[in-house]
N, C-alpha and C. Protein backbone atom coordinates (compact mmCIF):
# COMPACT_ATOMS: atom_id res chain seq x y z
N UNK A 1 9.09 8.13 -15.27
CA UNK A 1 7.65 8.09 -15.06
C UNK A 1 7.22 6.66 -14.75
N UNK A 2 6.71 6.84 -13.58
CA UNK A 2 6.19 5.23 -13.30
C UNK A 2 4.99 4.86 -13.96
N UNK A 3 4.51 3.86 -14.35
CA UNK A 3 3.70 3.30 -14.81
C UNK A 3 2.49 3.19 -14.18
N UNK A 4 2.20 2.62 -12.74
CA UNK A 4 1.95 2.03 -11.28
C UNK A 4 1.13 3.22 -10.99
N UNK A 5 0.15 3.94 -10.68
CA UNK A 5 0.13 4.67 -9.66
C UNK A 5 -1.13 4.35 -8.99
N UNK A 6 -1.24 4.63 -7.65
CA UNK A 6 -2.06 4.04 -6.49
C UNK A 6 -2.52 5.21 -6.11
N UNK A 7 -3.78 5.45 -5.67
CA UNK A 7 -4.36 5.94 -4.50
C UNK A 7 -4.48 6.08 -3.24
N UNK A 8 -4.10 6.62 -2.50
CA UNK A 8 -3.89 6.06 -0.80
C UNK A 8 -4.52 7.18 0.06
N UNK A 9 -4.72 6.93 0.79
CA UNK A 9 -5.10 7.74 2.32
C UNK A 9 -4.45 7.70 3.52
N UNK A 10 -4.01 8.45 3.94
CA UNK A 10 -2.91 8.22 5.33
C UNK A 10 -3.44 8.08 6.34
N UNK A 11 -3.14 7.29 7.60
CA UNK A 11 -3.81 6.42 8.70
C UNK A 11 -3.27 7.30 9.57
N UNK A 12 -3.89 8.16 10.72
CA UNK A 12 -3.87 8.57 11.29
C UNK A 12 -3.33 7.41 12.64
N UNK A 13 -2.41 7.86 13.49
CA UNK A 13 -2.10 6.88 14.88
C UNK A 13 -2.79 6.17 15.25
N UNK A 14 -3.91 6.81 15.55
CA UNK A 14 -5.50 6.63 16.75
C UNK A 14 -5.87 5.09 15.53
N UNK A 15 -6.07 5.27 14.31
CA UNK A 15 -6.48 3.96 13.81
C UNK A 15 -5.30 3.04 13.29
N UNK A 16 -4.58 2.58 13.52
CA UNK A 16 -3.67 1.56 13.27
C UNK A 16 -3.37 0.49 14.29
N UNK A 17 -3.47 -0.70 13.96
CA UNK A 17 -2.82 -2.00 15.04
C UNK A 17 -4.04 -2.77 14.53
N UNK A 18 -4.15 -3.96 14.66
CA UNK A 18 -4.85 -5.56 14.62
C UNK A 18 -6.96 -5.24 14.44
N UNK A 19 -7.36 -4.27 15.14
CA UNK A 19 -8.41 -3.70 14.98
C UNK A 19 -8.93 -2.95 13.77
N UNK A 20 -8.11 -1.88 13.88
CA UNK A 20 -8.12 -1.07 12.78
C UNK A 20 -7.94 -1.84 11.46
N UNK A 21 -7.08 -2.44 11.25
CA UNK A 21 -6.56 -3.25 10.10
C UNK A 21 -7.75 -4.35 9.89
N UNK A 22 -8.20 -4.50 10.64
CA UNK A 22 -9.79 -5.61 10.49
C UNK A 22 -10.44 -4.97 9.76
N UNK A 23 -10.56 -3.53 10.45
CA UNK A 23 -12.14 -2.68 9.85
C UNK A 23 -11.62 -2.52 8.24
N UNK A 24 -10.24 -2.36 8.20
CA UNK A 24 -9.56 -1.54 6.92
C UNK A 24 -10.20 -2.71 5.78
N UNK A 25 -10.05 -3.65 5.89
CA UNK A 25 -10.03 -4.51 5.06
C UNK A 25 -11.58 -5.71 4.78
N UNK A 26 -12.19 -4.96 6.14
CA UNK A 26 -13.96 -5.47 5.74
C UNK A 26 -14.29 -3.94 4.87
N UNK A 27 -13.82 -2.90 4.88
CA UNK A 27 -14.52 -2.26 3.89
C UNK A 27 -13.92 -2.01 2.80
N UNK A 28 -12.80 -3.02 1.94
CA UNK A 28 -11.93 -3.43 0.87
C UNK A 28 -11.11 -2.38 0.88
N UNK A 29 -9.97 -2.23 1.83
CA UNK A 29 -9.14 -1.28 2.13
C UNK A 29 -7.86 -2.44 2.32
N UNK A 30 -6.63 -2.00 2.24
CA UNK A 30 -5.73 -2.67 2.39
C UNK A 30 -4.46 -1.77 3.34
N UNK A 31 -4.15 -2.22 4.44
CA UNK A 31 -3.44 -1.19 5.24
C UNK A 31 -2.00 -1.56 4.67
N UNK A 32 -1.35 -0.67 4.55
CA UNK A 32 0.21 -0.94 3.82
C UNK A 32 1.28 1.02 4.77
N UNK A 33 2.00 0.20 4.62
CA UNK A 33 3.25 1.41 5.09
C UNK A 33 4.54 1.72 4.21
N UNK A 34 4.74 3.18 3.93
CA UNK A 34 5.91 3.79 3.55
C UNK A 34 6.63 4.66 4.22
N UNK A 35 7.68 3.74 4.01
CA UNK A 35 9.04 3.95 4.75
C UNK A 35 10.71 4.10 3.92
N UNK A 36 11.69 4.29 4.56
CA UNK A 36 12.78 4.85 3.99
C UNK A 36 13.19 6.05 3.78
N UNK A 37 14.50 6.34 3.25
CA UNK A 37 14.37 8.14 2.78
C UNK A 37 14.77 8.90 3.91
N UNK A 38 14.86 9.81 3.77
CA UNK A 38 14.64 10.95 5.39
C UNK A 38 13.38 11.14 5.57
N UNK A 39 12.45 10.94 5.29
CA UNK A 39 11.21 11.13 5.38
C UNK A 39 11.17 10.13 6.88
N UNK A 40 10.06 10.32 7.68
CA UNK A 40 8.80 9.51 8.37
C UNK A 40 8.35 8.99 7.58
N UNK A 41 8.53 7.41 8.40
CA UNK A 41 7.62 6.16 7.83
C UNK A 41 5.90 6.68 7.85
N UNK A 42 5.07 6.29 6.82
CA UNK A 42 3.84 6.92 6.87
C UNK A 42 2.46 5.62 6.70
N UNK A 43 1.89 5.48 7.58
CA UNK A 43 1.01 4.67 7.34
C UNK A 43 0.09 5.31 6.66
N UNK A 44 -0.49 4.36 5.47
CA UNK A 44 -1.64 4.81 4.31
C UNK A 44 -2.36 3.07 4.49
N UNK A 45 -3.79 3.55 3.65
CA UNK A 45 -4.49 2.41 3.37
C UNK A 45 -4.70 2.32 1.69
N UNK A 46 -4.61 1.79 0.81
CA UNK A 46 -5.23 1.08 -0.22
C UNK A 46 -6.39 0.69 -0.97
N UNK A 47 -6.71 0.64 -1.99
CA UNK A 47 -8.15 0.40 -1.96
C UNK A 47 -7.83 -0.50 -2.58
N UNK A 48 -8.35 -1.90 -2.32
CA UNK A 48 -8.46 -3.06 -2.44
C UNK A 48 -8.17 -3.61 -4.48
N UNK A 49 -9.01 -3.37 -4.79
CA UNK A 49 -9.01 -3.46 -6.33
C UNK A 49 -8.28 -2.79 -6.97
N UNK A 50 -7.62 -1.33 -6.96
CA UNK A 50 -6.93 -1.33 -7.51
C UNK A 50 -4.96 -1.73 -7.21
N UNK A 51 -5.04 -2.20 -6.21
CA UNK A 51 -4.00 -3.03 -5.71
C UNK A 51 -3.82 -4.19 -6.53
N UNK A 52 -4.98 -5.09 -5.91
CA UNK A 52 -5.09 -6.32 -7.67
C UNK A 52 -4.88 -6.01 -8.67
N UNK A 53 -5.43 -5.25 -9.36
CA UNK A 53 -5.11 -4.80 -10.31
C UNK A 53 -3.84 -4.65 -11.62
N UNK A 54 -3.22 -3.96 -10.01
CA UNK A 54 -1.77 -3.11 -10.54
C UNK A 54 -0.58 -4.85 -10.50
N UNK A 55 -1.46 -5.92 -9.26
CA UNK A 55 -0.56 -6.74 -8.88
C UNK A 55 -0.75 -8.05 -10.20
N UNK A 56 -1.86 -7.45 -10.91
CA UNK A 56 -1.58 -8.81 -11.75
C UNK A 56 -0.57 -8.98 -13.01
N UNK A 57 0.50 -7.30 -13.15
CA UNK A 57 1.07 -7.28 -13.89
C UNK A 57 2.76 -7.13 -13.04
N UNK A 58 3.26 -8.69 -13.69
CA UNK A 58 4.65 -8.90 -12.81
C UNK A 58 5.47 -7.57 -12.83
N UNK A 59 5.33 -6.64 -13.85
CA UNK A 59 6.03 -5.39 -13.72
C UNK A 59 5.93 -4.06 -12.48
N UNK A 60 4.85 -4.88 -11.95
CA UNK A 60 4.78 -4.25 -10.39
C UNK A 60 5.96 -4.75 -9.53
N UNK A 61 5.94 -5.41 -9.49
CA UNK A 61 7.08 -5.89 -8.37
C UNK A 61 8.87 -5.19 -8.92
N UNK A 62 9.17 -4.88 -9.90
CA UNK A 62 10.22 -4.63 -10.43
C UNK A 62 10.61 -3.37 -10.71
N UNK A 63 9.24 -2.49 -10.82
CA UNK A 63 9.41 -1.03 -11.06
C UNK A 63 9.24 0.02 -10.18
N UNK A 64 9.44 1.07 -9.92
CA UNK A 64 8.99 2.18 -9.18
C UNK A 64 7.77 2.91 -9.43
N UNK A 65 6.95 2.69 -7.98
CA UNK A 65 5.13 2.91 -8.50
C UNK A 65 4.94 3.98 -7.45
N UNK A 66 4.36 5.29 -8.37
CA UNK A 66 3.77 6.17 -7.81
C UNK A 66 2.39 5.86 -6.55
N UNK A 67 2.59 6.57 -5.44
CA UNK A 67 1.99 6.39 -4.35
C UNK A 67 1.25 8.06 -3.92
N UNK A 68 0.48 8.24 -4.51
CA UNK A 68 -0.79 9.63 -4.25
C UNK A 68 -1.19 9.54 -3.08
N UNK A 69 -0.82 10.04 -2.26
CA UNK A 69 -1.19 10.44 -0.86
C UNK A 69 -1.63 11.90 -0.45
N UNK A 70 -2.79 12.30 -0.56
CA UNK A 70 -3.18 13.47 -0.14
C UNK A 70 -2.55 14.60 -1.03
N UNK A 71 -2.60 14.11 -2.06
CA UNK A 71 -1.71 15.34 -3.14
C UNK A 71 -0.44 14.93 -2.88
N UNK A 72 0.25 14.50 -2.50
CA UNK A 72 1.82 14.31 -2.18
C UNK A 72 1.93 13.03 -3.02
N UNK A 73 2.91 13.13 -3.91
CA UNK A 73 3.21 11.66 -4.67
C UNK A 73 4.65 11.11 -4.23
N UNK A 74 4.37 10.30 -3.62
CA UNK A 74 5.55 9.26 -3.22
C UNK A 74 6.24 8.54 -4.52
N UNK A 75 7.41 8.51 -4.66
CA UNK A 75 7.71 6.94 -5.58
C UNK A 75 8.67 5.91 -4.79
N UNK A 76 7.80 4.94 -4.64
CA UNK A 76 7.70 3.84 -4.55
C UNK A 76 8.39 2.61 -4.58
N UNK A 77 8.96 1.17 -4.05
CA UNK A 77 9.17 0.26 -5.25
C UNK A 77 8.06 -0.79 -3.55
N UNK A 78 8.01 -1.73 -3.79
CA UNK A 78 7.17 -2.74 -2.89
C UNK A 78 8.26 -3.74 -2.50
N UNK A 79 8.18 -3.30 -1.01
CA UNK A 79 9.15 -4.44 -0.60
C UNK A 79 8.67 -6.11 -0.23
N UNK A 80 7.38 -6.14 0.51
CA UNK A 80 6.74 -6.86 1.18
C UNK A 80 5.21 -6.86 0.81
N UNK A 81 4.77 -7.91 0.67
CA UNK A 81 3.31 -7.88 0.22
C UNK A 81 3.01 -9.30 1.33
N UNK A 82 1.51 -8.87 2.13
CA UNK A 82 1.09 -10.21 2.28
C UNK A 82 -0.02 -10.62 2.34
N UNK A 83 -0.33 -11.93 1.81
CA UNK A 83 -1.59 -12.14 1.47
C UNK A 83 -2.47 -13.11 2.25
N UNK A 84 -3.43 -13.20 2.00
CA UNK A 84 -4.12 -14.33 3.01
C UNK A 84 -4.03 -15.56 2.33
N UNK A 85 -4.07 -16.63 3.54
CA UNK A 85 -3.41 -18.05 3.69
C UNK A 85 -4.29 -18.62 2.27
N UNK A 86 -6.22 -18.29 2.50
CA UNK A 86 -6.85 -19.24 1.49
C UNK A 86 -7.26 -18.48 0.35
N UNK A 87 -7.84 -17.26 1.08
CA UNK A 87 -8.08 -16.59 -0.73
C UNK A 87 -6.85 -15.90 -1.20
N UNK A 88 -5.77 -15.46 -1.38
CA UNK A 88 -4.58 -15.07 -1.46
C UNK A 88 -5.16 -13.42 -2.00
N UNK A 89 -5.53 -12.83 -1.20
CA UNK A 89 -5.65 -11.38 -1.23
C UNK A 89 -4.85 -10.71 -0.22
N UNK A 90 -4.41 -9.56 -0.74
CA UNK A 90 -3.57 -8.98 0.00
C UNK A 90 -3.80 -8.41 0.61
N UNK A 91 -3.62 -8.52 2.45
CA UNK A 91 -3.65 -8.01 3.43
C UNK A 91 -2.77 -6.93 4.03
N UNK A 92 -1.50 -6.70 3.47
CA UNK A 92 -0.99 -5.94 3.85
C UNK A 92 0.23 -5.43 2.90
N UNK A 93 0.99 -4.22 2.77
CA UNK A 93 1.77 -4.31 1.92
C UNK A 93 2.93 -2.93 2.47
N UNK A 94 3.97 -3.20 1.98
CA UNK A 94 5.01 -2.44 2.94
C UNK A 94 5.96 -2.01 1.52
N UNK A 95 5.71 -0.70 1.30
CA UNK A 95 6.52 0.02 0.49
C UNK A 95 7.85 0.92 0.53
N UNK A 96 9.02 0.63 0.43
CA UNK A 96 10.47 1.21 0.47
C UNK A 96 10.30 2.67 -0.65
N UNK A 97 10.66 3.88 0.07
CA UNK A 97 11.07 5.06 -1.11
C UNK A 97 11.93 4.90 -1.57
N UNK A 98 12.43 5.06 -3.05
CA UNK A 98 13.22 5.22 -4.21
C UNK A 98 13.62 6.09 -3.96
């Protein structure tokens, strides 16, 4: 049982790339992707705060964190996180399946 679990929404094609990811994140959304597995890689977005949240406890980075996607629960571990240069919020984040 993971500890971790996130909320997400899956990004349809039509909104993903440099635009989309603008809008995602003026309305405290965080665009992130899961990938690995036999599965399709799946783009989802984040909601901003509880990302912080989950990230201020170092046991995020080390454990396997449930990922709620449309009723479908992913598990998780975070491969890649990235944040911005001055306020160090996270802009993007790239999750590997367990």
């Amino acid at each position: 049982m993971a500890n971790f679990v996130l909320n997400a929404e899956a990004r349809e094609e039509a909104i993903q790339g440099k635009g989309s990811s603008r809008r995602l994140r003026r309305e405290n959304l965080v665009p992130a992707i899961i990938y690995g597995g036999e599965a399709e890689p799946v783009a989802v977005s984040l909601h901003l705060r509880e990302l912080v949240k989950a990230l201020e406890n170092n046991q995020f980075f080390e454990e396997v964190v449930e990922i709620n996607v449309a009723g479908k629960v992913e598990s998780v571990k975070i491969q890649a996180l990235q944040r911005h240069p001055a306020k160090n919020t996270p802009m993007h984040a790239d999750f590997k399946r367990a």
